[in-house]
C-alpha atoms as a PDB file:
ATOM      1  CA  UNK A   1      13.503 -28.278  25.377  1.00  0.00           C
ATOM      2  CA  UNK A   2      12.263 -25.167  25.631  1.00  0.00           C
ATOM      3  CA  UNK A   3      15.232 -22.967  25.702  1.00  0.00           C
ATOM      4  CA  UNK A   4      16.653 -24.917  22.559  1.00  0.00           C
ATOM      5  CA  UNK A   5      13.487 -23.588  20.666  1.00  0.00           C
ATOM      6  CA  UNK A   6      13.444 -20.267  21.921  1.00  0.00           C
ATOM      7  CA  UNK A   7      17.639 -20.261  21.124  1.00  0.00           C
ATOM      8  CA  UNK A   8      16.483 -21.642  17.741  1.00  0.00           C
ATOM      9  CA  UNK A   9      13.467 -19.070  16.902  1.00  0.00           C
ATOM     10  CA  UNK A  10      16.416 -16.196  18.164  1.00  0.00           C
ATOM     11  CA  UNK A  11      19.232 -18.078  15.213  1.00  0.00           C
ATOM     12  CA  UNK A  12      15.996 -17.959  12.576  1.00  0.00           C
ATOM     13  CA  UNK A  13      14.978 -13.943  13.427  1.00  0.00           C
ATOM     14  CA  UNK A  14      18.356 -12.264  13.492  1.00  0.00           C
ATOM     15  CA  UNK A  15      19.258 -14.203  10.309  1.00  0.00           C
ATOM     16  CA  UNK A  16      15.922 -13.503   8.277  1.00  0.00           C
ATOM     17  CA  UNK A  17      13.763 -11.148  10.089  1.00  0.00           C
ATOM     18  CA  UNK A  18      15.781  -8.814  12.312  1.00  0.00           C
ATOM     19  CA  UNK A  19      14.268  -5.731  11.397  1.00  0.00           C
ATOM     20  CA  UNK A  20      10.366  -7.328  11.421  1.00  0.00           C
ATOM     21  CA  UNK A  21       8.150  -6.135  13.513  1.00  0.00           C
ATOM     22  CA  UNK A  22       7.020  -9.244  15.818  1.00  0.00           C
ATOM     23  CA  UNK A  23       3.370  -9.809  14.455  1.00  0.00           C
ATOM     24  CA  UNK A  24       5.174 -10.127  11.151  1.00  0.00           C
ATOM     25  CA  UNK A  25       8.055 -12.082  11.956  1.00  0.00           C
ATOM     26  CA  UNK A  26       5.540 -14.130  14.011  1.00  0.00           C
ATOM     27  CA  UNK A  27       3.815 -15.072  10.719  1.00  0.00           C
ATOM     28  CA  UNK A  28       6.872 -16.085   8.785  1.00  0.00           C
ATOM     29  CA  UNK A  29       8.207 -18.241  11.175  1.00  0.00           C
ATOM     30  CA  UNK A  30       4.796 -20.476  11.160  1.00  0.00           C
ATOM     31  CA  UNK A  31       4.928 -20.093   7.161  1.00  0.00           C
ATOM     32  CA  UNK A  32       8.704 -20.445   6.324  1.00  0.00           C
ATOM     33  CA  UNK A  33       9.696 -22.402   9.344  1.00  0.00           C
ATOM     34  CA  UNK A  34       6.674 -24.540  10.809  1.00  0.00           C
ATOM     35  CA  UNK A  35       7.272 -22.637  14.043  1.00  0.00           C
ATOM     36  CA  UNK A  36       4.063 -21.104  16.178  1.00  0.00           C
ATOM     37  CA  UNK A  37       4.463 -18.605  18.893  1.00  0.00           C
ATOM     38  CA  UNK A  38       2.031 -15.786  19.923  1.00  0.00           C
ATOM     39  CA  UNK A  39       2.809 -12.671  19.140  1.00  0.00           C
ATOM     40  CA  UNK A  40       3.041 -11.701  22.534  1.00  0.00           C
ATOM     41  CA  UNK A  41       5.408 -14.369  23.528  1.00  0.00           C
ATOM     42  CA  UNK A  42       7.713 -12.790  20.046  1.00  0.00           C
ATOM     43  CA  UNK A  43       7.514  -9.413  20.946  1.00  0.00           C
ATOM     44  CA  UNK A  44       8.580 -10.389  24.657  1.00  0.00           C
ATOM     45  CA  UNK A  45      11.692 -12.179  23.452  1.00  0.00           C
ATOM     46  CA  UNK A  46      12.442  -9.567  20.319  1.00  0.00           C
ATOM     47  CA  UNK A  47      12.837  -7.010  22.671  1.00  0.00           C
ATOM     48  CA  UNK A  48      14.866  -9.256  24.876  1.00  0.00           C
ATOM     49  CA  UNK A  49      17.497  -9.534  22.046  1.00  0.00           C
ATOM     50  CA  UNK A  50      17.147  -5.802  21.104  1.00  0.00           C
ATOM     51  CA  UNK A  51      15.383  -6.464  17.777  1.00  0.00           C
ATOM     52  CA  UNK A  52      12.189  -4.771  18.697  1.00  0.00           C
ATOM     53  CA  UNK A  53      11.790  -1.318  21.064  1.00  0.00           C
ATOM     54  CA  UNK A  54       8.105  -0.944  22.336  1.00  0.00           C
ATOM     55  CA  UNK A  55       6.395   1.700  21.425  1.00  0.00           C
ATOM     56  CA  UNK A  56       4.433   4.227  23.869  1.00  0.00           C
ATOM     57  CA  UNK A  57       1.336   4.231  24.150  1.00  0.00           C
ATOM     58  CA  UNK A  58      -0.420   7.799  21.788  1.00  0.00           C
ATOM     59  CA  UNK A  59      -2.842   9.880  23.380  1.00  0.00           C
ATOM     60  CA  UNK A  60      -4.489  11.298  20.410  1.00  0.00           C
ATOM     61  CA  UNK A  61      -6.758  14.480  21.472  1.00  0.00           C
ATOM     62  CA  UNK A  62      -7.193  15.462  18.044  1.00  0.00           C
ATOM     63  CA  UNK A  63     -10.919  15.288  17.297  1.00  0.00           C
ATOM     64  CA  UNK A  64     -11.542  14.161  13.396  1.00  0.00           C
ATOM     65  CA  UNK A  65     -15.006  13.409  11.895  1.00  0.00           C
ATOM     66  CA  UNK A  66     -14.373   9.947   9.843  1.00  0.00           C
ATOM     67  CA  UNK A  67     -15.950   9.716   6.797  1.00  0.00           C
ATOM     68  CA  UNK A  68     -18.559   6.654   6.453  1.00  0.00           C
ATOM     69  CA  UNK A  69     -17.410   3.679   4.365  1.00  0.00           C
ATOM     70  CA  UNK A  70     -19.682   3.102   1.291  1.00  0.00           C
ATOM     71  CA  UNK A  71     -21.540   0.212   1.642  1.00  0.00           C
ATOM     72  CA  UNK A  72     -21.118  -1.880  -1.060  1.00  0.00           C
ATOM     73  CA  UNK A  73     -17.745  -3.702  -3.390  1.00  0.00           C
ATOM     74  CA  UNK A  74     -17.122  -1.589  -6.052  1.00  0.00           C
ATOM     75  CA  UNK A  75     -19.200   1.730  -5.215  1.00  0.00           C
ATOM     76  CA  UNK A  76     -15.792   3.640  -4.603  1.00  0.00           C
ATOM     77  CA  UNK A  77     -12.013   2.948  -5.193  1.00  0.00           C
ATOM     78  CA  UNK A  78      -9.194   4.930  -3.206  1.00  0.00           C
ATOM     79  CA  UNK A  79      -6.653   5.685  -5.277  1.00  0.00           C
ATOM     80  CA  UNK A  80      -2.646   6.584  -4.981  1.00  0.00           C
ATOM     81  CA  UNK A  81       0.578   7.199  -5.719  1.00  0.00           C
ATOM     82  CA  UNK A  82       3.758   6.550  -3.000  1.00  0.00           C
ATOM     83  CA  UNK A  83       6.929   6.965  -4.274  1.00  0.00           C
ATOM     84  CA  UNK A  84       9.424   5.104  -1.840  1.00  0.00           C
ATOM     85  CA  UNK A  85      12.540   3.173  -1.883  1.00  0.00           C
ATOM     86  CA  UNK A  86      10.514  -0.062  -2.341  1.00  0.00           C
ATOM     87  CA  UNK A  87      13.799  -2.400  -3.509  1.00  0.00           C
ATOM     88  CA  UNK A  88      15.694  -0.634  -1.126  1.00  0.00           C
ATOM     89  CA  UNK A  89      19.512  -0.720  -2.516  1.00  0.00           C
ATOM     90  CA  UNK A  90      18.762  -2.789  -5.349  1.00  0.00           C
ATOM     91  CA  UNK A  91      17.367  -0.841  -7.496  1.00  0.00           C
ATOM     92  CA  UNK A  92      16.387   2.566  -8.034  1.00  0.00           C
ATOM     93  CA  UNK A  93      13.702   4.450  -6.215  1.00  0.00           C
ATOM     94  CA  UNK A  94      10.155   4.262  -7.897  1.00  0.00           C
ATOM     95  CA  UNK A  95       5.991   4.614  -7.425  1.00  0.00           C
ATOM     96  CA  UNK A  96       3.667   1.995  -6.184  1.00  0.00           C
ATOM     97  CA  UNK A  97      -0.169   2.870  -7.637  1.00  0.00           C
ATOM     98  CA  UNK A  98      -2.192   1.337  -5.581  1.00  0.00           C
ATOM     99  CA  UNK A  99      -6.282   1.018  -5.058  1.00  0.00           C
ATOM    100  CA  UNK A 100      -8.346  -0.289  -2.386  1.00  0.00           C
ATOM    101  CA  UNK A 101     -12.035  -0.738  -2.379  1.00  0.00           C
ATOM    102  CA  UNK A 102     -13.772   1.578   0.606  1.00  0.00           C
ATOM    103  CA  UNK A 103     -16.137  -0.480   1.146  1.00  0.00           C
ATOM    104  CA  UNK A 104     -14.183  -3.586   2.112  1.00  0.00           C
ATOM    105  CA  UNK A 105     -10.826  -2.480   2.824  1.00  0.00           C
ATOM    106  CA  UNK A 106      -9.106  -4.547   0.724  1.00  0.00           C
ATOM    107  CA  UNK A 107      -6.199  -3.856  -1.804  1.00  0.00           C
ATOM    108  CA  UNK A 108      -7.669  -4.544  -5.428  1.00  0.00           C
ATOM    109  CA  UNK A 109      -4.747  -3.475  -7.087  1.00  0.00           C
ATOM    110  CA  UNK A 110      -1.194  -3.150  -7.245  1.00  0.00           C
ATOM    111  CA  UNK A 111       1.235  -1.655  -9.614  1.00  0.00           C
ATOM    112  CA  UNK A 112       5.204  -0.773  -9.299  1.00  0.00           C
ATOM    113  CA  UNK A 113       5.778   1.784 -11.823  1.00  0.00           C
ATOM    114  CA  UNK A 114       8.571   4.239 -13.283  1.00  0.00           C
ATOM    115  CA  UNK A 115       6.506   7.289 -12.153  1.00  0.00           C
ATOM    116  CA  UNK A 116       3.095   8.878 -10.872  1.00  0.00           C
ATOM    117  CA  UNK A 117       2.066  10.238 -14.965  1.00  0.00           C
ATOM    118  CA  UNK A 118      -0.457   9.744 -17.608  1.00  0.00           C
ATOM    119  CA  UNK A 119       0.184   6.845 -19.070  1.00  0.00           C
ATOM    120  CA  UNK A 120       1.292   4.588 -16.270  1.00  0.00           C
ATOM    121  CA  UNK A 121      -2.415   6.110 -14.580  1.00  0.00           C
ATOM    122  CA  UNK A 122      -4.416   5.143 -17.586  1.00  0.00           C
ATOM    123  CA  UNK A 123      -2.076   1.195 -17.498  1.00  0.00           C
ATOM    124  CA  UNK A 124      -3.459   0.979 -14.238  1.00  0.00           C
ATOM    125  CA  UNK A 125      -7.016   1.477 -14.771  1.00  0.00           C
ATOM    126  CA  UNK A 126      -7.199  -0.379 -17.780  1.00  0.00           C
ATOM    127  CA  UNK A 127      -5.692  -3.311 -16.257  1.00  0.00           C
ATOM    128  CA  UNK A 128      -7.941  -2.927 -13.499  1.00  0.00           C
ATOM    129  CA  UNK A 129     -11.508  -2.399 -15.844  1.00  0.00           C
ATOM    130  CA  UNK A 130     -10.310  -5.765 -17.754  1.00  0.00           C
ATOM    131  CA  UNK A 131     -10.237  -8.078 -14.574  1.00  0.00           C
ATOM    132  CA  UNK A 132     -12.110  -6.355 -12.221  1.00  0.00           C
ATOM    133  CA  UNK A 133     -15.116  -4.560 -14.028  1.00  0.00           C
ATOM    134  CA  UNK A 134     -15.865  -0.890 -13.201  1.00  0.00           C
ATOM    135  CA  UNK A 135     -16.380   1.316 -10.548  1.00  0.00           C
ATOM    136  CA  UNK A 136     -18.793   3.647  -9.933  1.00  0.00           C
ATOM    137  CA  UNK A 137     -16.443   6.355  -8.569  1.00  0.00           C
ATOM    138  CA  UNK A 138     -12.260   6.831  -7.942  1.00  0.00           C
ATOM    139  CA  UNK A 139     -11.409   8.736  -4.944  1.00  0.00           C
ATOM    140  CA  UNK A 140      -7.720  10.277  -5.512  1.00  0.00           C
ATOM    141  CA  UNK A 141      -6.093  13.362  -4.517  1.00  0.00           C
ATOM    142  CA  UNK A 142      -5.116  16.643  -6.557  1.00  0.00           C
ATOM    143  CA  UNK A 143      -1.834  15.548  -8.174  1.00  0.00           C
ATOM    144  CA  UNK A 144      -1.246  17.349 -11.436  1.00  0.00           C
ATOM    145  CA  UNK A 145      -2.053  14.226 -13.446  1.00  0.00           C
ATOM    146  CA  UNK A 146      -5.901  13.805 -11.808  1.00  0.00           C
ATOM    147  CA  UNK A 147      -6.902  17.769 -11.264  1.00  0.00           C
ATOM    148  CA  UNK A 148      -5.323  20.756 -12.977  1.00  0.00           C
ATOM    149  CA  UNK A 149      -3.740  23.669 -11.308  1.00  0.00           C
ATOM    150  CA  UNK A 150      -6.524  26.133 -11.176  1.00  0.00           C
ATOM    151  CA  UNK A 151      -3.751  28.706 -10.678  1.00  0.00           C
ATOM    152  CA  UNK A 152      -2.282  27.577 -14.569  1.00  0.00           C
ATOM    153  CA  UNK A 153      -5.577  27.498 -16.318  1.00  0.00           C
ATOM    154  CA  UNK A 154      -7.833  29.687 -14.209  1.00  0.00           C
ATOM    155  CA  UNK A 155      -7.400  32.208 -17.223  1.00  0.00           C
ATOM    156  CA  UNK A 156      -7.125  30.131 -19.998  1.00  0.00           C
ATOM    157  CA  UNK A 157     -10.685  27.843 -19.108  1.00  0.00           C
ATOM    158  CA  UNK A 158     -11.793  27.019 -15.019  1.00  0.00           C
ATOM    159  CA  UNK A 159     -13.697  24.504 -15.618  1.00  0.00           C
ATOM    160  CA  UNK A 160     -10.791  22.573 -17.772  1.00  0.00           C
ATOM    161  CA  UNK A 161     -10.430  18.712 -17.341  1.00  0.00           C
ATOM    162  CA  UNK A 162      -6.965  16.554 -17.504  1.00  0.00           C
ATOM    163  CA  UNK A 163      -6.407  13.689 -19.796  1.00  0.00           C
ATOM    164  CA  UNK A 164      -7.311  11.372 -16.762  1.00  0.00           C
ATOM    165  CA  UNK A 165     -10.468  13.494 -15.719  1.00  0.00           C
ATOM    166  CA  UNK A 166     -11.764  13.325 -19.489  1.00  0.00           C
ATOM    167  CA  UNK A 167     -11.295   9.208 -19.530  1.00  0.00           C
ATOM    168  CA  UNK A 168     -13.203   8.520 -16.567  1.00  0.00           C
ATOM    169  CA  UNK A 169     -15.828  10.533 -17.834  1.00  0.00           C
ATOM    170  CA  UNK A 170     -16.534   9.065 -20.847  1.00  0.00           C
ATOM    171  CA  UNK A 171     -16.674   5.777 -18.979  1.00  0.00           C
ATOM    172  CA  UNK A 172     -19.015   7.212 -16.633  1.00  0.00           C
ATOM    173  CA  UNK A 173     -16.693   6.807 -13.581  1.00  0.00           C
ATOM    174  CA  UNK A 174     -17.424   9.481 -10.992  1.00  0.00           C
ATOM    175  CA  UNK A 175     -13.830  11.788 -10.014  1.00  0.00           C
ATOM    176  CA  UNK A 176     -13.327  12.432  -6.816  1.00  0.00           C
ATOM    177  CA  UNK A 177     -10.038  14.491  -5.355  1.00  0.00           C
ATOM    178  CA  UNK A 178      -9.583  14.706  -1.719  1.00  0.00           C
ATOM    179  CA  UNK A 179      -8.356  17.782  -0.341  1.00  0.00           C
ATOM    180  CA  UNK A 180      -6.126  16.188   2.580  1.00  0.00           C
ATOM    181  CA  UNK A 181      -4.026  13.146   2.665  1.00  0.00           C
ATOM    182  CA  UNK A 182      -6.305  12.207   6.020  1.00  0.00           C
ATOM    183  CA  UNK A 183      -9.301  12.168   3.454  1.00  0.00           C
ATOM    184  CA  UNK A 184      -8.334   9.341   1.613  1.00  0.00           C
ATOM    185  CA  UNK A 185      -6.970   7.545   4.907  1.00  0.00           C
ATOM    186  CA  UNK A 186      -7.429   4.092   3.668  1.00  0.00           C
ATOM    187  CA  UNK A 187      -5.369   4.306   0.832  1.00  0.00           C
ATOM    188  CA  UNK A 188      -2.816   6.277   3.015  1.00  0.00           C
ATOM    189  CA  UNK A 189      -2.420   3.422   5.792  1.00  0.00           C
ATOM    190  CA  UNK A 190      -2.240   0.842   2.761  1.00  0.00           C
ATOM    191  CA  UNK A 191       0.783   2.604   2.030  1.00  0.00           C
ATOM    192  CA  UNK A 192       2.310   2.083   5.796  1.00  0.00           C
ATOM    193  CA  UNK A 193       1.757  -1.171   5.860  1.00  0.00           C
ATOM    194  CA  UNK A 194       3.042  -1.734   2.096  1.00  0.00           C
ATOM    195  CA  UNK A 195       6.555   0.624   3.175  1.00  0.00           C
ATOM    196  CA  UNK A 196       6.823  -2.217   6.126  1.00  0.00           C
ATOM    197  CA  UNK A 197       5.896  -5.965   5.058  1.00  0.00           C
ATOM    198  CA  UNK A 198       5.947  -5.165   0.827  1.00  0.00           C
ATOM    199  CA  UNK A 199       9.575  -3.478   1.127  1.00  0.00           C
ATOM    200  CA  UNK A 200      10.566  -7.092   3.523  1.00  0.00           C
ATOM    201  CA  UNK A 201       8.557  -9.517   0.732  1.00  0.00           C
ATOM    202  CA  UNK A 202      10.219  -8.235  -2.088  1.00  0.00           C
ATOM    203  CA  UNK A 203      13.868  -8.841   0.094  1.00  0.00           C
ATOM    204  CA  UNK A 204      12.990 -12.200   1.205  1.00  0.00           C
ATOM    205  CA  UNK A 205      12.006 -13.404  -2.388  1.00  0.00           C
ATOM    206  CA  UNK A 206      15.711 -11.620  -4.539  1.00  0.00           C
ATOM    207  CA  UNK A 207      13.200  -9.233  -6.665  1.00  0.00           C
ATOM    208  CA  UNK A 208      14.995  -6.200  -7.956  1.00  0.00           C
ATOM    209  CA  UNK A 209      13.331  -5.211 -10.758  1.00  0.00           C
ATOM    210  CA  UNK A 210       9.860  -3.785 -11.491  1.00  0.00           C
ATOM    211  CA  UNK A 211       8.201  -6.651 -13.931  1.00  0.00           C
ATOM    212  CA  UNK A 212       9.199  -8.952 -11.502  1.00  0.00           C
ATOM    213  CA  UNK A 213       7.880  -7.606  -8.623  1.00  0.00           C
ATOM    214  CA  UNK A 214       4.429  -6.744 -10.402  1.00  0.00           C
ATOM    215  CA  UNK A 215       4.150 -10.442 -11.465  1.00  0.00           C
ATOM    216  CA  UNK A 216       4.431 -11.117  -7.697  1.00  0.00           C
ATOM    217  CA  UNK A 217       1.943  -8.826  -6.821  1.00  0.00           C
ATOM    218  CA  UNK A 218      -0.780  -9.989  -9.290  1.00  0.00           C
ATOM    219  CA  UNK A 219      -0.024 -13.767  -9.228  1.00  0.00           C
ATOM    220  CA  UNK A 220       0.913 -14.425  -5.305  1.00  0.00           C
ATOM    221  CA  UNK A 221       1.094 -10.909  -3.140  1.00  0.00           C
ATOM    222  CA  UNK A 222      -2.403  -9.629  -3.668  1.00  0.00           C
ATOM    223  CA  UNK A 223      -4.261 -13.417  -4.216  1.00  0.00           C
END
């Protein structure tokens, strides 16, 4: 009957997925469980049973000029760094890098990694130029590792390029830095979404350690 199901799908959520938001939960019932309901229907009965607190509705009256979207796969990357208690209490916190093509929208490639530097940068890319060919240009913001501190070397040389700048020249891979997190928005609501269903994976399949979780990533999270 229907009130067994529903008293069923209520057992399933607060055991698994009581801190899901209902499109998500939604989505692992039907995978995990063989269970469809409409999101609507989920939401309804999540808030019911206190798992899920509507949100109101934003009035945004900020006025922001959106940049256009290249047109093609590959023309431009947006590229990032979020540092974030990804494993929550299972391990300690770390960086995701992260790209996503601007053209498209989608995540190209994911990396879990000790920190935001040099070398894990230049890992990255060099994974990413092996299976994915190049790009024409990387879109990333001013972090010390991508754009030096014109305050630090404004004496010494202006026009001075970091170890990262001075790669992606010589591979003829146009540099761009953003000057506002807003500018590279893409990359920035990747990184939302990743806090909120990547964090809730990464639970739901016991991963606690960083080589793990970026074999999931490559062989079953991004695919």
């Amino acid at each position: 009957s229907l009130k067994k199901t529903i008293a069923k799908i209520e057992r399933i959520v607060r055991k698994h997925y009581p801190d899901f938001k209902p499109t998500f939960a939604g989505e692992k019932l039907k995978e995990e469980h063989n269970i469809v309901i409409s999101k609507e229907k989920l939401r309804g009965l999540m808030t019911d049973w206190g798992l899920w607190k509507p949100r109101p509705r934003r009035i945004n009256k900020e006025y922001r000029s959106w940049r256009a979207r290249r047109e093609r796969y590959g023309e431009l990357e947006q590229f990032d760094g979020s540092y974030h208690n990804w494993f929550e209490n299972r391990a300690p916190l770390c960086c995701l890098l992260a790209s996503i093509d601007d053209a498209t929208g989608r995540p190209t490639k994911l990396q879990f990694t000790d920190w935001e530097g040099v070398k894990p940068a230049f890992i990255f890319w060099k994974e990413y130029l092996e299976s994915r060919g190049k790009p024409v240009a990387i879109y990333l913001d001013r972090h010390s590792t991508y754009k030096q501190n014109p305050k630090k070397n404004v004496l010494d040389n202006p026009d001075a390029l970091t170890q990262f700048e001075r790669a992606m020249k010589e591979l003829d891979i146009s540099v761009i830095h953003a000057y506002s997190p807003q500018a590279k928005g893409r990359v920035e609501r990747l990184f939302g979404t990743l806090q909120d269903r990547l964090v809730k994976e990464l639970r739901l399949q016991g991963i606690n350690a960083i080589s793990e979780a970026n074999r999931f990533l490559e062989e079953v999270y991004l695919p």
